[in-house]
PDB file of N, CA and C in Angstrom:
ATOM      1  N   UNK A   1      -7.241  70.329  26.388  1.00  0.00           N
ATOM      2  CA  UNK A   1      -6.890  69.197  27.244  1.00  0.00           C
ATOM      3  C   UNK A   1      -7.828  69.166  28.458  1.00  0.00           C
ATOM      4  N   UNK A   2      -8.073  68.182  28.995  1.00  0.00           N
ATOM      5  CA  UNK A   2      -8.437  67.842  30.188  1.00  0.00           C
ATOM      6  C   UNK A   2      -8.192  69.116  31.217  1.00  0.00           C
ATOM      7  N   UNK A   3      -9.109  69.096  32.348  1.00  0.00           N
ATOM      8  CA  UNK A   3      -8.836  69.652  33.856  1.00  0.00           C
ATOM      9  C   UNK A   3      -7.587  68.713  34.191  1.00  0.00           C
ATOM     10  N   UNK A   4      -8.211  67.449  33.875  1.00  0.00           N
ATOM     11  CA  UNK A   4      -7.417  66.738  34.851  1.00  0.00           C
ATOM     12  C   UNK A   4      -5.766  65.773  34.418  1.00  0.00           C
ATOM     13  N   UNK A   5      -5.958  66.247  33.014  1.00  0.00           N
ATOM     14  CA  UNK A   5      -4.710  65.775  32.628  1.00  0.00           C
ATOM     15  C   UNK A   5      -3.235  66.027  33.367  1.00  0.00           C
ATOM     16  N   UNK A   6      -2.635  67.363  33.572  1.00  0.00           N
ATOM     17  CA  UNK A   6      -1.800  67.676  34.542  1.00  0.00           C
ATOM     18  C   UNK A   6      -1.703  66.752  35.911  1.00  0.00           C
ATOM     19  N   UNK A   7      -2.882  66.598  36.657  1.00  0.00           N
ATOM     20  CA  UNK A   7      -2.835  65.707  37.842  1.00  0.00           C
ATOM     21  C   UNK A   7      -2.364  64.353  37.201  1.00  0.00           C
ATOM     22  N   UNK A   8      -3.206  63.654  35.940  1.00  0.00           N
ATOM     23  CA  UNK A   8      -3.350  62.229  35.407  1.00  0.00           C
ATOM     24  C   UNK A   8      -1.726  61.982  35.422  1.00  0.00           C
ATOM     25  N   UNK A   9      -1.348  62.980  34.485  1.00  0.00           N
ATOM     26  CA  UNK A   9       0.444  62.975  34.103  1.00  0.00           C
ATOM     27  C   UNK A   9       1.328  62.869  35.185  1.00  0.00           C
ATOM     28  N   UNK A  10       0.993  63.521  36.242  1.00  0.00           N
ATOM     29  CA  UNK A  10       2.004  63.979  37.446  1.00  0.00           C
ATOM     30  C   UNK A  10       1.825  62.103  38.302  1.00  0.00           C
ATOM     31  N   UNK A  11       0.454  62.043  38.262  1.00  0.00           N
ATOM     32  CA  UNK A  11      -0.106  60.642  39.098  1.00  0.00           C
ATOM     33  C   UNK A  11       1.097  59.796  38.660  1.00  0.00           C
ATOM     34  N   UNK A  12       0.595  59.077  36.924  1.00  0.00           N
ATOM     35  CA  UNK A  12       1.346  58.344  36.156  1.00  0.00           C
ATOM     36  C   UNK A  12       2.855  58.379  36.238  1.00  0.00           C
ATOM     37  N   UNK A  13       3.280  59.492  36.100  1.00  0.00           N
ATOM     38  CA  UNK A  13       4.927  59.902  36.070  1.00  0.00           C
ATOM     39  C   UNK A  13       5.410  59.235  37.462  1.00  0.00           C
ATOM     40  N   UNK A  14       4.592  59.352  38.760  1.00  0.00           N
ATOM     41  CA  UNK A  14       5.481  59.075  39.770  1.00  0.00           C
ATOM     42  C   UNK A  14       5.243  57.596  39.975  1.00  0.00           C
ATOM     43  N   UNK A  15       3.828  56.842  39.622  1.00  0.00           N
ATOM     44  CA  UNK A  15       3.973  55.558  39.780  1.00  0.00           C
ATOM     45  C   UNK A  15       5.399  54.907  39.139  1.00  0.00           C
ATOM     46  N   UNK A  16       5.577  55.866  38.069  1.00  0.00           N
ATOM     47  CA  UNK A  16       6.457  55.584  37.305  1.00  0.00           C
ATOM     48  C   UNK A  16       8.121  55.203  38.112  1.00  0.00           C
ATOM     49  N   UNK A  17       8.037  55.840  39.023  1.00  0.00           N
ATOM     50  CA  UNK A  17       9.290  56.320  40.026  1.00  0.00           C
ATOM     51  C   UNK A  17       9.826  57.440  39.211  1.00  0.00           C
ATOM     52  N   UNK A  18       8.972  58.338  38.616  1.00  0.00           N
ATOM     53  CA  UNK A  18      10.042  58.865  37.224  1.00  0.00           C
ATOM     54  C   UNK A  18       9.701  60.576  38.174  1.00  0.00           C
ATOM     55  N   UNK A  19      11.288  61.604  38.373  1.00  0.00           N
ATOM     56  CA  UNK A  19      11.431  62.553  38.346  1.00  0.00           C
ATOM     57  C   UNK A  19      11.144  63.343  37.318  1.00  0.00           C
ATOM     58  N   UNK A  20      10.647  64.919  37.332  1.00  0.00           N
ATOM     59  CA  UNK A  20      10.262  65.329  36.387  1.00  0.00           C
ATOM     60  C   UNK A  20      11.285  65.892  35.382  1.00  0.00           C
ATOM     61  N   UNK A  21      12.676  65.595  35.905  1.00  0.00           N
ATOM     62  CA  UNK A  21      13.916  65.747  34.841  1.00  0.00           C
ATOM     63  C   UNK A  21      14.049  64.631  34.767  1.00  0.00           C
ATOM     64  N   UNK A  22      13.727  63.252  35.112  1.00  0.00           N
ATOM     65  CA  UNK A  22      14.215  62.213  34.179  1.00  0.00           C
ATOM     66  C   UNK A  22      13.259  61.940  32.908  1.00  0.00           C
ATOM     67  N   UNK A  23      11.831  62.393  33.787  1.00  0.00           N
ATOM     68  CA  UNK A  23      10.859  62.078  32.476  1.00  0.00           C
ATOM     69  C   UNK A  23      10.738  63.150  31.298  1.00  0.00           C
ATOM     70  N   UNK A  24      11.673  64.537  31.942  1.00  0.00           N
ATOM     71  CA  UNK A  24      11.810  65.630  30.580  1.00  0.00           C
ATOM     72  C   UNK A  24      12.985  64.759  29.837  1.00  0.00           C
ATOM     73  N   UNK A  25      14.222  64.214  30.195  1.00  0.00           N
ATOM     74  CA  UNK A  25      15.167  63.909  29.784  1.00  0.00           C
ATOM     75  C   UNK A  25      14.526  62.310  28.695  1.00  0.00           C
ATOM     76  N   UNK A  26      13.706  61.810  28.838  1.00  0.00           N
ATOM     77  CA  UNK A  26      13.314  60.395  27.891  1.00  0.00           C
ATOM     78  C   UNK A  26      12.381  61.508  27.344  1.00  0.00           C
ATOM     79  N   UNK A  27      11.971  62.383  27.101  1.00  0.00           N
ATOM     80  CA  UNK A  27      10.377  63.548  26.918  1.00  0.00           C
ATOM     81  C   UNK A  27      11.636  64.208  25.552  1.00  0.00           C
ATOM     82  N   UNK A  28      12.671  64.541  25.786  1.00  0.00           N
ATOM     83  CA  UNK A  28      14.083  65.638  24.976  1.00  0.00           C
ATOM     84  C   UNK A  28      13.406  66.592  25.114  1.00  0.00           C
ATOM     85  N   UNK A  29      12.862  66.817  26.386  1.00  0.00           N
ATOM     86  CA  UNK A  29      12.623  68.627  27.209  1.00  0.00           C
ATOM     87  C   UNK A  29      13.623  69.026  28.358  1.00  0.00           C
ATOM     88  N   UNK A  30      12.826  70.054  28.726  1.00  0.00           N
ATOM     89  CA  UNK A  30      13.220  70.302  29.910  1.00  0.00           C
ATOM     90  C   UNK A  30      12.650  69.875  30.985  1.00  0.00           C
ATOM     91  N   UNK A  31      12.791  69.986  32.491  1.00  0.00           N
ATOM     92  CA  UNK A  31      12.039  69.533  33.398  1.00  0.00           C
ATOM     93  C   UNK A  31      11.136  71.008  33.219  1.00  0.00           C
ATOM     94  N   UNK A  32      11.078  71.963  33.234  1.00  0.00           N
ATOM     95  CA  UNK A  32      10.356  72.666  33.261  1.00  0.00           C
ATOM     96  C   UNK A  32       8.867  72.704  32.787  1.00  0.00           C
ATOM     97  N   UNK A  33       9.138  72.207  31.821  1.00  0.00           N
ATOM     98  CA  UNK A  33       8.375  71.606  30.546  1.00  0.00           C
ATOM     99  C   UNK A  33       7.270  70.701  31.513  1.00  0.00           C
ATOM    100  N   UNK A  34       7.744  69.684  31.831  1.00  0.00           N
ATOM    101  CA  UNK A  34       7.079  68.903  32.270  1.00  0.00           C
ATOM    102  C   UNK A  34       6.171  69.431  33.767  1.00  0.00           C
ATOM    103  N   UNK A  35       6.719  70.131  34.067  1.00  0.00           N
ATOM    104  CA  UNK A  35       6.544  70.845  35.091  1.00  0.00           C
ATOM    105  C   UNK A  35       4.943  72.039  35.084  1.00  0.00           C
ATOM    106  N   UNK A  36       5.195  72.600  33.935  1.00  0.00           N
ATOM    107  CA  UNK A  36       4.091  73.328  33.218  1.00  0.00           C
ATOM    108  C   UNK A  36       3.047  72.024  32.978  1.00  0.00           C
ATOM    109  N   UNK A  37       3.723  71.311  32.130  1.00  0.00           N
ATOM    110  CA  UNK A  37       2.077  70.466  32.248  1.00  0.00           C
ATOM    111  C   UNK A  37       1.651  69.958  32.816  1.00  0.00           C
ATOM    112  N   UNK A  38       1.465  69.207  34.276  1.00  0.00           N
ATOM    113  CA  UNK A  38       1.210  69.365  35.333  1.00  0.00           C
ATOM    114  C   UNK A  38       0.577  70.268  36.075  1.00  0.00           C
ATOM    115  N   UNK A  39       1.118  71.211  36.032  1.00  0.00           N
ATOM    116  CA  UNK A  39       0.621  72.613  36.658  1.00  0.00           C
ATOM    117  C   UNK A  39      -0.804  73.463  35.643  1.00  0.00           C
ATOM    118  N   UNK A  40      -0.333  72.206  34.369  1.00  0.00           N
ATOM    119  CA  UNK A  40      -1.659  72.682  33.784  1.00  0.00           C
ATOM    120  C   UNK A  40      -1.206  74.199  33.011  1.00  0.00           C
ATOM    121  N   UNK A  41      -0.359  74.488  33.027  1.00  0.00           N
ATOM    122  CA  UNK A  41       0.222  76.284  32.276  1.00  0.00           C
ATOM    123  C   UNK A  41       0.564  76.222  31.299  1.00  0.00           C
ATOM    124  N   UNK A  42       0.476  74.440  30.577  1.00  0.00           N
ATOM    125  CA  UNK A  42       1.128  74.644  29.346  1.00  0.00           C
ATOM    126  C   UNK A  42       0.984  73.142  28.711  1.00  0.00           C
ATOM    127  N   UNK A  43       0.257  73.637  27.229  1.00  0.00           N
ATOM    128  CA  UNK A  43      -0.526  72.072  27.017  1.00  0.00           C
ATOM    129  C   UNK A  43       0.615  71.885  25.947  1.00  0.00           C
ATOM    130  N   UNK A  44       0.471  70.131  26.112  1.00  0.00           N
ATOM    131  CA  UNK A  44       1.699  69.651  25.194  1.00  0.00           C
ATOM    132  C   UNK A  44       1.027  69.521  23.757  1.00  0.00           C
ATOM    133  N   UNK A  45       2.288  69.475  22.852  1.00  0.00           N
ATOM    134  CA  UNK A  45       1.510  69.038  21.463  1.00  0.00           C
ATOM    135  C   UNK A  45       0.885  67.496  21.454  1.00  0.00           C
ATOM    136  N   UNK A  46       0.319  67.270  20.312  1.00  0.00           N
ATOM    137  CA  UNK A  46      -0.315  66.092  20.303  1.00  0.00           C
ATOM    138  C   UNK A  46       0.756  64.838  20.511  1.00  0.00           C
ATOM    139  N   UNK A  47       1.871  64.975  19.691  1.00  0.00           N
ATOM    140  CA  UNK A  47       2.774  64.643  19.711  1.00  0.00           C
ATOM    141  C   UNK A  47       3.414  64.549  21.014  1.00  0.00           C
ATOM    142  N   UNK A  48       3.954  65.108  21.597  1.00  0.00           N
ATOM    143  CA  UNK A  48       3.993  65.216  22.830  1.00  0.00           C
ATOM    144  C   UNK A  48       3.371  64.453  23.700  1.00  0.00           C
ATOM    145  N   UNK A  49       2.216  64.434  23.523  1.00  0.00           N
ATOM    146  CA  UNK A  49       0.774  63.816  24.647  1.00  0.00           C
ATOM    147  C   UNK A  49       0.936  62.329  24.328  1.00  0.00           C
ATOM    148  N   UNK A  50       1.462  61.950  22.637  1.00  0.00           N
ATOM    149  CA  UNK A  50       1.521  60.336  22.305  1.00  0.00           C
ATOM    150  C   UNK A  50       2.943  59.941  23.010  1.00  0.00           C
ATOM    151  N   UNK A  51       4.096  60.770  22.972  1.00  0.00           N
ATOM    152  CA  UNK A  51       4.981  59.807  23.352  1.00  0.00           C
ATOM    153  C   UNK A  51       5.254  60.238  25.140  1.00  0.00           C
ATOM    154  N   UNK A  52       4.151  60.937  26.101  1.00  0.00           N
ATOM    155  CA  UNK A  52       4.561  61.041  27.478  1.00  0.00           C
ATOM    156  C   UNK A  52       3.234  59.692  27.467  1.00  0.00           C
ATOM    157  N   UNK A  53       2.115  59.373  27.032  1.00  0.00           N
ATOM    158  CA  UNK A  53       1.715  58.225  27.230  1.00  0.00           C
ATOM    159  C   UNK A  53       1.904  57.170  27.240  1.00  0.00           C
ATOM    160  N   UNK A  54       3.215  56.835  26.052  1.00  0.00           N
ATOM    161  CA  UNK A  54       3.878  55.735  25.479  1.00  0.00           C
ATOM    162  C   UNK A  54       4.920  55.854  26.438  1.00  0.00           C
ATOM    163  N   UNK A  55       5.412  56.559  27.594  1.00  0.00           N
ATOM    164  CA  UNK A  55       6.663  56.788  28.224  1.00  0.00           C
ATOM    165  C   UNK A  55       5.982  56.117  29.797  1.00  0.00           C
ATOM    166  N   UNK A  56       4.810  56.410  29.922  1.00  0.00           N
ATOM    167  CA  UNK A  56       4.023  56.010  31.579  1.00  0.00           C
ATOM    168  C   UNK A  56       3.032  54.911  31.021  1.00  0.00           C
ATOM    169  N   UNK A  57       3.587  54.247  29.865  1.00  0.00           N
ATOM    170  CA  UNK A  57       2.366  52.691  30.449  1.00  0.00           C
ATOM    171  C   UNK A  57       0.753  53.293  30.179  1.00  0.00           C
ATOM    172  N   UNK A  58       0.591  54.134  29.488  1.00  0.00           N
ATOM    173  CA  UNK A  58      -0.986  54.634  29.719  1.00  0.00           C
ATOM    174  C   UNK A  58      -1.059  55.141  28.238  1.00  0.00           C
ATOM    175  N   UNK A  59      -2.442  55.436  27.735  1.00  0.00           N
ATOM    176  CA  UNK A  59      -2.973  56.366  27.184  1.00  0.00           C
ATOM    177  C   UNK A  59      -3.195  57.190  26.759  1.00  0.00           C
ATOM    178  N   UNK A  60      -3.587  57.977  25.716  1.00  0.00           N
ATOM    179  CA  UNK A  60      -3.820  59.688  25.987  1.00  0.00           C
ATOM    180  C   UNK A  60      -4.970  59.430  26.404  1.00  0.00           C
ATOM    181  N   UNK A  61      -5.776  58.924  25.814  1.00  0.00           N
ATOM    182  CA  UNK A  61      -7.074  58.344  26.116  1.00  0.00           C
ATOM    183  C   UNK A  61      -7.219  59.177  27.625  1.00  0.00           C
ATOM    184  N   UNK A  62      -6.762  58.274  28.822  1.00  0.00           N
ATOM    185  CA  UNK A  62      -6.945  58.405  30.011  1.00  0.00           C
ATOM    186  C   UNK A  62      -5.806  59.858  30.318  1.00  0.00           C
ATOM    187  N   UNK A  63      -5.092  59.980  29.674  1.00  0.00           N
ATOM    188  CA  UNK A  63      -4.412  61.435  30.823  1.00  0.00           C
ATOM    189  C   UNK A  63      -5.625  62.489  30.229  1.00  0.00           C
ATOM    190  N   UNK A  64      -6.268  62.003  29.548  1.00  0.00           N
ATOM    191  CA  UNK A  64      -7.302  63.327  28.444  1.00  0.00           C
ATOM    192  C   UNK A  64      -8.795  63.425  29.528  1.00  0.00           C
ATOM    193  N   UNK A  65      -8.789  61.981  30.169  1.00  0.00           N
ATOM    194  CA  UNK A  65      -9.975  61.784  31.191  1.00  0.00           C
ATOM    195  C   UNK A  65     -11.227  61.199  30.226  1.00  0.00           C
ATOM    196  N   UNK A  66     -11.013  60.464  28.806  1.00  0.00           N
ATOM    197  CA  UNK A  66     -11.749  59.980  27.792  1.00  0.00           C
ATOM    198  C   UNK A  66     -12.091  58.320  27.814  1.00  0.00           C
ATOM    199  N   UNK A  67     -11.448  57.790  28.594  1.00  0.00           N
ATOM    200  CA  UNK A  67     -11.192  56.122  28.687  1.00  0.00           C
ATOM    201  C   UNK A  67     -11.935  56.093  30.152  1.00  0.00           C
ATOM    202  N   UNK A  68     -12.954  55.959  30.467  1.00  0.00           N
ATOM    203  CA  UNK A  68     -13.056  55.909  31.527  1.00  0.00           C
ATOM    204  C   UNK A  68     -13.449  54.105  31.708  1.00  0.00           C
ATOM    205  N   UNK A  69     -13.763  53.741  31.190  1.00  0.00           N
ATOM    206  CA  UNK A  69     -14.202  52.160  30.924  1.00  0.00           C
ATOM    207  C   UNK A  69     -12.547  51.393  31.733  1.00  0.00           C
ATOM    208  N   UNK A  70     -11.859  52.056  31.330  1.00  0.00           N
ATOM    209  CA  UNK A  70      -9.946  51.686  30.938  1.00  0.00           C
ATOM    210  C   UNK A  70      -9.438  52.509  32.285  1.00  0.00           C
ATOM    211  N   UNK A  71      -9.815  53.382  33.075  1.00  0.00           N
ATOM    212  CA  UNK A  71      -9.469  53.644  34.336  1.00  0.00           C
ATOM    213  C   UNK A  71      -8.756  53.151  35.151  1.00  0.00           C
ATOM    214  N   UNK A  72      -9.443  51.923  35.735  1.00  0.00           N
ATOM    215  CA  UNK A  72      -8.997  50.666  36.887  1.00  0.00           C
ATOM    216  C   UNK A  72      -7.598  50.512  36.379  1.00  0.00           C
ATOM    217  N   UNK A  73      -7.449  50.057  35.568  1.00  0.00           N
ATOM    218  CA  UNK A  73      -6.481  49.472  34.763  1.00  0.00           C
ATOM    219  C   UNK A  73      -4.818  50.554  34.418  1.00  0.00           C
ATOM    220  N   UNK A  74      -5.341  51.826  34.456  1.00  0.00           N
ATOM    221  CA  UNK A  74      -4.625  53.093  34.632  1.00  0.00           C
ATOM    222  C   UNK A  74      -4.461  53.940  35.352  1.00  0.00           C
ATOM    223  N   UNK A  75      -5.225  53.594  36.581  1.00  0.00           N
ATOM    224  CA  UNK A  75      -5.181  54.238  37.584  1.00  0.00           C
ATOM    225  C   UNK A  75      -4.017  53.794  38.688  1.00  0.00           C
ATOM    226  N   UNK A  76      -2.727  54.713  38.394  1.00  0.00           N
ATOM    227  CA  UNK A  76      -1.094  54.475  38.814  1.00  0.00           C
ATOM    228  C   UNK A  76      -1.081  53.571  40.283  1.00  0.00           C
ATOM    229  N   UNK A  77      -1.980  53.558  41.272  1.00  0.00           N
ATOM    230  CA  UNK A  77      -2.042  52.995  42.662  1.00  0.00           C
ATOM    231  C   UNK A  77      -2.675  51.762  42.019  1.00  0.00           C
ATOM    232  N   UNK A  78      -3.872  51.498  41.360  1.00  0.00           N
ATOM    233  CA  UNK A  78      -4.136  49.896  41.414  1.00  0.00           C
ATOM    234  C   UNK A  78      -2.680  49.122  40.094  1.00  0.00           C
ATOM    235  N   UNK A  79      -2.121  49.749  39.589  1.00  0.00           N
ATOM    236  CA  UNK A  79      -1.464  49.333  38.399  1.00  0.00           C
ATOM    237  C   UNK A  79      -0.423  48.768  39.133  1.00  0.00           C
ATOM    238  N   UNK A  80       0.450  50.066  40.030  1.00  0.00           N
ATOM    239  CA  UNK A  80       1.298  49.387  40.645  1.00  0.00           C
ATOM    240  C   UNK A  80       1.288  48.256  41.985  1.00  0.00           C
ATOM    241  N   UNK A  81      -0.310  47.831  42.289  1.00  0.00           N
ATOM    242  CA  UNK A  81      -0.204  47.162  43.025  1.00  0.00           C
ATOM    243  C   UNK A  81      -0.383  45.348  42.128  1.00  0.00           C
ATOM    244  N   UNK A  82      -1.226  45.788  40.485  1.00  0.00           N
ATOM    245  CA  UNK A  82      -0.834  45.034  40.008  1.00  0.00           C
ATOM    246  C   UNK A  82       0.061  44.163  39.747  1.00  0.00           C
ATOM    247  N   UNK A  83       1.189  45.122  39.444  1.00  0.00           N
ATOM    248  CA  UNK A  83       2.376  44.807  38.898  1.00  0.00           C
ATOM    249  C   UNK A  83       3.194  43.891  39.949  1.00  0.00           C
ATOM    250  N   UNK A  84       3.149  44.132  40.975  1.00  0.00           N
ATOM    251  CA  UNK A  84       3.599  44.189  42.453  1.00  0.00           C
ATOM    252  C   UNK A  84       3.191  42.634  42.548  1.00  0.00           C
ATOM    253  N   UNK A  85       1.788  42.209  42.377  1.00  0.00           N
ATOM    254  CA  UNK A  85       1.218  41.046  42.547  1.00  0.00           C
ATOM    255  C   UNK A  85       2.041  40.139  41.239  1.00  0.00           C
ATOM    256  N   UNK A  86       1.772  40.681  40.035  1.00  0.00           N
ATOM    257  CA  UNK A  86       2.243  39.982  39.020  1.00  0.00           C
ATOM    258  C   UNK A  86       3.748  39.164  38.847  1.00  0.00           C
ATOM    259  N   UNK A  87       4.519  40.122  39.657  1.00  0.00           N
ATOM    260  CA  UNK A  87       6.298  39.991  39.686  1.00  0.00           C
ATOM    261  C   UNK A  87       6.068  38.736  40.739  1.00  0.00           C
ATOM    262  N   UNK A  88       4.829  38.626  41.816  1.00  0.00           N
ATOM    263  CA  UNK A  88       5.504  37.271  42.545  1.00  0.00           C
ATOM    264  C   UNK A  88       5.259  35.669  41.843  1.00  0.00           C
ATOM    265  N   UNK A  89       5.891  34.841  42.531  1.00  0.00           N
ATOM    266  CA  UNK A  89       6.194  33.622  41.945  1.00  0.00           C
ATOM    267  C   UNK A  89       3.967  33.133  42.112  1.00  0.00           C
ATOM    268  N   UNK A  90       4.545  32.372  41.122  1.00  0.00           N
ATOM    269  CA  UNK A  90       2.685  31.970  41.358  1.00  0.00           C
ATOM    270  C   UNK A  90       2.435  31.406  42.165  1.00  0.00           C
ATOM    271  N   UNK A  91       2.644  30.833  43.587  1.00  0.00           N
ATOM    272  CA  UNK A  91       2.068  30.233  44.394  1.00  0.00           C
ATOM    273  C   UNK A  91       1.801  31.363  45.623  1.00  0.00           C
ATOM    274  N   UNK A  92       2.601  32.480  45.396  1.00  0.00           N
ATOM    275  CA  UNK A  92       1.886  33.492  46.356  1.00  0.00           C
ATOM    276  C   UNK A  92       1.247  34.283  45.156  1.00  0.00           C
ATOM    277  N   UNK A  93       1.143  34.286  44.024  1.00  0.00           N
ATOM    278  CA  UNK A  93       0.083  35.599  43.375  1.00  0.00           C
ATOM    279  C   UNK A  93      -1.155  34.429  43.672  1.00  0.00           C
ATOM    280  N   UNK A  94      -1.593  33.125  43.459  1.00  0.00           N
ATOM    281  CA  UNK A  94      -2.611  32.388  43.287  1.00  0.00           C
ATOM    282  C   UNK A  94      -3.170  32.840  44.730  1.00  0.00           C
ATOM    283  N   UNK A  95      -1.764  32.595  46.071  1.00  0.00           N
ATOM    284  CA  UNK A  95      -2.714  32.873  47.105  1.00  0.00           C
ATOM    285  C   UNK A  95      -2.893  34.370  47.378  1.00  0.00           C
ATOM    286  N   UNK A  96      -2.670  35.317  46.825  1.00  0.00           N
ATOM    287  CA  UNK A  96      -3.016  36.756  47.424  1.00  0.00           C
ATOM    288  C   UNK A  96      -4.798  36.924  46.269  1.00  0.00           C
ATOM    289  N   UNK A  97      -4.362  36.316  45.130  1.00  0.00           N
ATOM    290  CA  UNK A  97      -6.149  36.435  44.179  1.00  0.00           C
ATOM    291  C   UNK A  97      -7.082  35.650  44.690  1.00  0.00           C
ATOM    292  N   UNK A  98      -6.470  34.331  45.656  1.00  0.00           N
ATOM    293  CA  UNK A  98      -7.843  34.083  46.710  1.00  0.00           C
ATOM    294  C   UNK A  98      -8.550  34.539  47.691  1.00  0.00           C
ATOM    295  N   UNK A  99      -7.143  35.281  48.076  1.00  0.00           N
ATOM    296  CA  UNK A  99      -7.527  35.566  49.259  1.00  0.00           C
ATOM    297  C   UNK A  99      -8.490  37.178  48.637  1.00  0.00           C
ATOM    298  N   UNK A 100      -8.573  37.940  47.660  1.00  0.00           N
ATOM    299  CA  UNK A 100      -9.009  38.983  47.346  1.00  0.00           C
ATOM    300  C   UNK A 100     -10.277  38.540  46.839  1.00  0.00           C
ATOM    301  N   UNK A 101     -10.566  37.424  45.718  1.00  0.00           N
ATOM    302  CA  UNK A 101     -11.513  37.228  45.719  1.00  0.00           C
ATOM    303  C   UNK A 101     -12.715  36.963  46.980  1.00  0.00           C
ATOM    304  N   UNK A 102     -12.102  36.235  48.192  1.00  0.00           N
ATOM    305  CA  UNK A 102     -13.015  35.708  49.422  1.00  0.00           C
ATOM    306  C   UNK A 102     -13.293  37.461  49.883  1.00  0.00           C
ATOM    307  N   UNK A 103     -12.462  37.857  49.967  1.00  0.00           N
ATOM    308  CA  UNK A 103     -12.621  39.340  50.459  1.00  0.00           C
ATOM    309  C   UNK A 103     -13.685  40.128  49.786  1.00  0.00           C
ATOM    310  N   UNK A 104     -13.430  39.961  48.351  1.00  0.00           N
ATOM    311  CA  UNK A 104     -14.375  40.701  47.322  1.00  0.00           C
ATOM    312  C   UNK A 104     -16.124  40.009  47.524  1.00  0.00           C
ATOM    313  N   UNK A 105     -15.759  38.712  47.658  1.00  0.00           N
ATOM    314  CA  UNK A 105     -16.961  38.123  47.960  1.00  0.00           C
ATOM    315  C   UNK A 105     -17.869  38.410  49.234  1.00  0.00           C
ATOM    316  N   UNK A 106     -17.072  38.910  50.284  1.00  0.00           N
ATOM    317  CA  UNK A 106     -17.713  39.194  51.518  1.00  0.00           C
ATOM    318  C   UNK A 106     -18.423  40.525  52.034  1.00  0.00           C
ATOM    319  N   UNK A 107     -17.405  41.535  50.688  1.00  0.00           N
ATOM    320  CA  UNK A 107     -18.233  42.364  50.759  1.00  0.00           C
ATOM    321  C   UNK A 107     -18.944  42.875  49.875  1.00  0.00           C
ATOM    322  N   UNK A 108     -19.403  41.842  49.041  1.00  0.00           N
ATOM    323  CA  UNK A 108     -20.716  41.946  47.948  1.00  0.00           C
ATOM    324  C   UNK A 108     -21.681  41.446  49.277  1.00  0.00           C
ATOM    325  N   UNK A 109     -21.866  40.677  49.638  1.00  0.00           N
ATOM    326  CA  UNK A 109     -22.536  40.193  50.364  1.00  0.00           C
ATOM    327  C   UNK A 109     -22.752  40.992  51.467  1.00  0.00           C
ATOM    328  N   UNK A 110     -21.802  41.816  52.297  1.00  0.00           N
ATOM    329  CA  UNK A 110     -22.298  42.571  52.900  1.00  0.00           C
ATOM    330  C   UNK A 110     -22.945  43.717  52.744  1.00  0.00           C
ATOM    331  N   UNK A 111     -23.115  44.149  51.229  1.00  0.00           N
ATOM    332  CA  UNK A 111     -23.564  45.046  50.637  1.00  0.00           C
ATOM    333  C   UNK A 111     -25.221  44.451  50.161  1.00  0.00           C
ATOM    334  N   UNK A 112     -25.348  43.643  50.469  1.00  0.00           N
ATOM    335  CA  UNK A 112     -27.057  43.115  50.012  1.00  0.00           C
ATOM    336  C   UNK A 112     -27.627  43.389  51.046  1.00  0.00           C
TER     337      UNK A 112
END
């Protein structure tokens, strides 16, 4: 497994709002369990690795550190700010993606 899988898992799990006994308890472990992998002391089966990916919205791909193309997109802080944007009614998501695009635009430009 990954260096960085343990961190990826622990990241994912909490965007999740998920405790590491609620996510052993949907996992049919222990928290301990979950706890070890994280800490990196104890690699899950493959099996394992498909359904804690299928449990956090992600990948093995990315808790493995293999998707890097697919990152942005899995990376638990921009996801949940996604999501965050997505849940509002469309006349404030239209105006918060303008206002990010003008932003995005200003600092391409300040970057030339």
């Amino acid at each position: 497994m990954s260096l960085d899988f343990g961190k990826k898992l622990a990241a994912c799990r909490k965007a999740k709002n998920l405790s590491q006994k609620e996510l052993a308890k949907l996992l049919n472990t222990s928290h301990s369990v979950i706890g070890k992998y994280e800490r990196e002391e104890m690699t899950p089966s493959i099996e394992a690795a498909v359904k804690l990916a299928k449990l956090l919205d992600t990948t093995v791909g990315y808790l493995l550190g293999e998707n890097k193309d697919a990152e942005l997109l899995k990376d638990p802080a921009m996801l949940k700010r996604l999501q965050d944007i997505d849940s509002l009614p469309d006349d404030d998501k239209n105006g918060i993606l303008y206002a990010l695009d003008n932003l995005l635009k200003a600092a391409k430009l300040k970057a030339i």
